[in-house]
C-alpha atoms as a PDB file:
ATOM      1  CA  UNK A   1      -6.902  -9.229 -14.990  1.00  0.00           C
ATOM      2  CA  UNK A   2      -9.390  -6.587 -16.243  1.00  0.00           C
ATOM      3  CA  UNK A   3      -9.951  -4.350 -13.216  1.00  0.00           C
ATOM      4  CA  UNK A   4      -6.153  -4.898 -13.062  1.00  0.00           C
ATOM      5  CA  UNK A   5      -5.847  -0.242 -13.560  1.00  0.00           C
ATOM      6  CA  UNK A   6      -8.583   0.467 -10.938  1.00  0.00           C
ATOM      7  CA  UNK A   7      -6.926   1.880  -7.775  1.00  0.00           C
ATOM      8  CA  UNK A   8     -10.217   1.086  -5.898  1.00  0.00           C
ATOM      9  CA  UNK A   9      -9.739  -3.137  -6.806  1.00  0.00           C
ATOM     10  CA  UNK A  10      -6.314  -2.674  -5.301  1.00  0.00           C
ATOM     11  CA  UNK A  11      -7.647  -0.890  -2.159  1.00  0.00           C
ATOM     12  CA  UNK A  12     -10.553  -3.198  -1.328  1.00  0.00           C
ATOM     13  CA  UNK A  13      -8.703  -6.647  -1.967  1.00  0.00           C
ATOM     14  CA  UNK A  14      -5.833  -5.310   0.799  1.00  0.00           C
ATOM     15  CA  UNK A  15      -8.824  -4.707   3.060  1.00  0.00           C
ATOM     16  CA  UNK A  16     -10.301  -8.093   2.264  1.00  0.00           C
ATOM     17  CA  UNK A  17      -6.608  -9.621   3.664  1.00  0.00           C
ATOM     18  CA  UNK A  18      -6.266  -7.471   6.412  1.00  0.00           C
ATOM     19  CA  UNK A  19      -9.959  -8.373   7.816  1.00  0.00           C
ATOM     20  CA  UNK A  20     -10.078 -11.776   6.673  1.00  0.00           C
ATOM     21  CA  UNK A  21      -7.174 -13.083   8.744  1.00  0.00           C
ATOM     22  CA  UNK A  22      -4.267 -12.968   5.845  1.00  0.00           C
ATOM     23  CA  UNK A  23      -2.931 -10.022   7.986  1.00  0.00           C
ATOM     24  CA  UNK A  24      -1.190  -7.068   6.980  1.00  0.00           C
ATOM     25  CA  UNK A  25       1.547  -8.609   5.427  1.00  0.00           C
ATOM     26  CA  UNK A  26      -0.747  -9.938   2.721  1.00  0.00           C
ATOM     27  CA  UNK A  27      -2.234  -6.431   2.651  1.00  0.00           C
ATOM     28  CA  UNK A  28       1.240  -4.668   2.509  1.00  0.00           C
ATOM     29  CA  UNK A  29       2.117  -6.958  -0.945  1.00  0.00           C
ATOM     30  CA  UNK A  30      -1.090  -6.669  -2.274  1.00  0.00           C
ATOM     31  CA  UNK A  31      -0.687  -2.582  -2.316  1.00  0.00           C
ATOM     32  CA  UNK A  32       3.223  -2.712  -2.785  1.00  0.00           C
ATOM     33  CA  UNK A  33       1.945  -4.481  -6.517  1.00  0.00           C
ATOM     34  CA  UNK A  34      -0.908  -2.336  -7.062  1.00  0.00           C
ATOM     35  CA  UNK A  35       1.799   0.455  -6.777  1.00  0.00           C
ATOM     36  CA  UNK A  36       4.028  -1.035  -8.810  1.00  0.00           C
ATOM     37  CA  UNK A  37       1.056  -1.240 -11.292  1.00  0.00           C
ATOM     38  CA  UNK A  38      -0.159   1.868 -10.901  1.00  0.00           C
ATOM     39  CA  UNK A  39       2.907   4.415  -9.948  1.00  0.00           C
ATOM     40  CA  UNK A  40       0.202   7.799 -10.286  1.00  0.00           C
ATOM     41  CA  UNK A  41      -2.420   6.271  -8.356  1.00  0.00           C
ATOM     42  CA  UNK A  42      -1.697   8.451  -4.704  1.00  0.00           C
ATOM     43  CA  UNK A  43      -4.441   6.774  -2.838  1.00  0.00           C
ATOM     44  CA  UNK A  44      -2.670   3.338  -3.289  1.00  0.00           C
ATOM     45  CA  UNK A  45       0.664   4.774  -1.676  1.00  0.00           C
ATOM     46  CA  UNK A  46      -1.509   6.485   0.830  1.00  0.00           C
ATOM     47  CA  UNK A  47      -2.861   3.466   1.846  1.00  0.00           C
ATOM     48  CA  UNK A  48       0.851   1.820   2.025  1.00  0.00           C
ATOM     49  CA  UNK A  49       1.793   4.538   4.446  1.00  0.00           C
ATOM     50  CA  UNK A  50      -1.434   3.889   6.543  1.00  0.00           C
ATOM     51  CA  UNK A  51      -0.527   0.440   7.047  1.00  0.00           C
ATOM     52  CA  UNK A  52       3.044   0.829   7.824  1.00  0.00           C
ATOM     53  CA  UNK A  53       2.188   2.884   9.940  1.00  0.00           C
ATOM     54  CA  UNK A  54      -0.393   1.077  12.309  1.00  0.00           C
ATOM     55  CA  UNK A  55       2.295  -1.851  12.233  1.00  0.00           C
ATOM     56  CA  UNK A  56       5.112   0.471  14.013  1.00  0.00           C
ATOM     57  CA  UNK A  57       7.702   0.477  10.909  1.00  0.00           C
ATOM     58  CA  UNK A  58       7.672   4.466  10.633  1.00  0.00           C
ATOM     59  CA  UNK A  59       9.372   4.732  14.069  1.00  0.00           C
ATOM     60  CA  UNK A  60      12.745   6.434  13.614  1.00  0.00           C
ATOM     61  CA  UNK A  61      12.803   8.403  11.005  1.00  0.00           C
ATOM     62  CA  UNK A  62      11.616   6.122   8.167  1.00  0.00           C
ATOM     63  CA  UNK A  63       9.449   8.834   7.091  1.00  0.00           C
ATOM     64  CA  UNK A  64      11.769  10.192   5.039  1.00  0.00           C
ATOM     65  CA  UNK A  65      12.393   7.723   3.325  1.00  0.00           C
ATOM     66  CA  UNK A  66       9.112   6.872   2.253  1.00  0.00           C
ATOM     67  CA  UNK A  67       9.125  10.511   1.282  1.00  0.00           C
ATOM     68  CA  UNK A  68      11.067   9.770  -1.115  1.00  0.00           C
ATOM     69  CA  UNK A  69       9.854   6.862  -2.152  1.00  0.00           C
ATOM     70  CA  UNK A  70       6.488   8.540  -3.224  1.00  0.00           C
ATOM     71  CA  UNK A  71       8.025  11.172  -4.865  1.00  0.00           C
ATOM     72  CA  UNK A  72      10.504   9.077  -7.015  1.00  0.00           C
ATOM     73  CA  UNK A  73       8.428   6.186  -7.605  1.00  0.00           C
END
């Protein structure tokens, strides 16, 4: 895939799946593998944490652990 390093790609094709009816469970994998392609890129992980948490799965202190995840990743 050529635009395979360009945060942006990763970004617009997980808005394409959450708009077009593949939900956000297609747009959660689409960003959990551009972040797995591109660990530095902080708007990708942003954009993780956005969506987790408009679906509810940051309730009860899962924060922290997606702390960490940034931070280690």
């Amino acid at each position: 895939m050529v635009l395979f390093h360009y945060p942006d790609i990763w970004l617009e094709f997980a808005r394409w799946h959450a708009g077009s009816g593949g939900g956000a469970a297609a747009a959660a994998a689409v960003l959990d593998k551009g972040r797995r392609a591109l660990p530095p890129a902080l708007a990708l992980h942003f954009a993780a944490a956005d969506l987790a948490e408009a679906g509810g799965e940051l309730a009860g202190g899962c924060l922290s652990s997606l702390h960490c995840t940034l931070y280690l990743a």
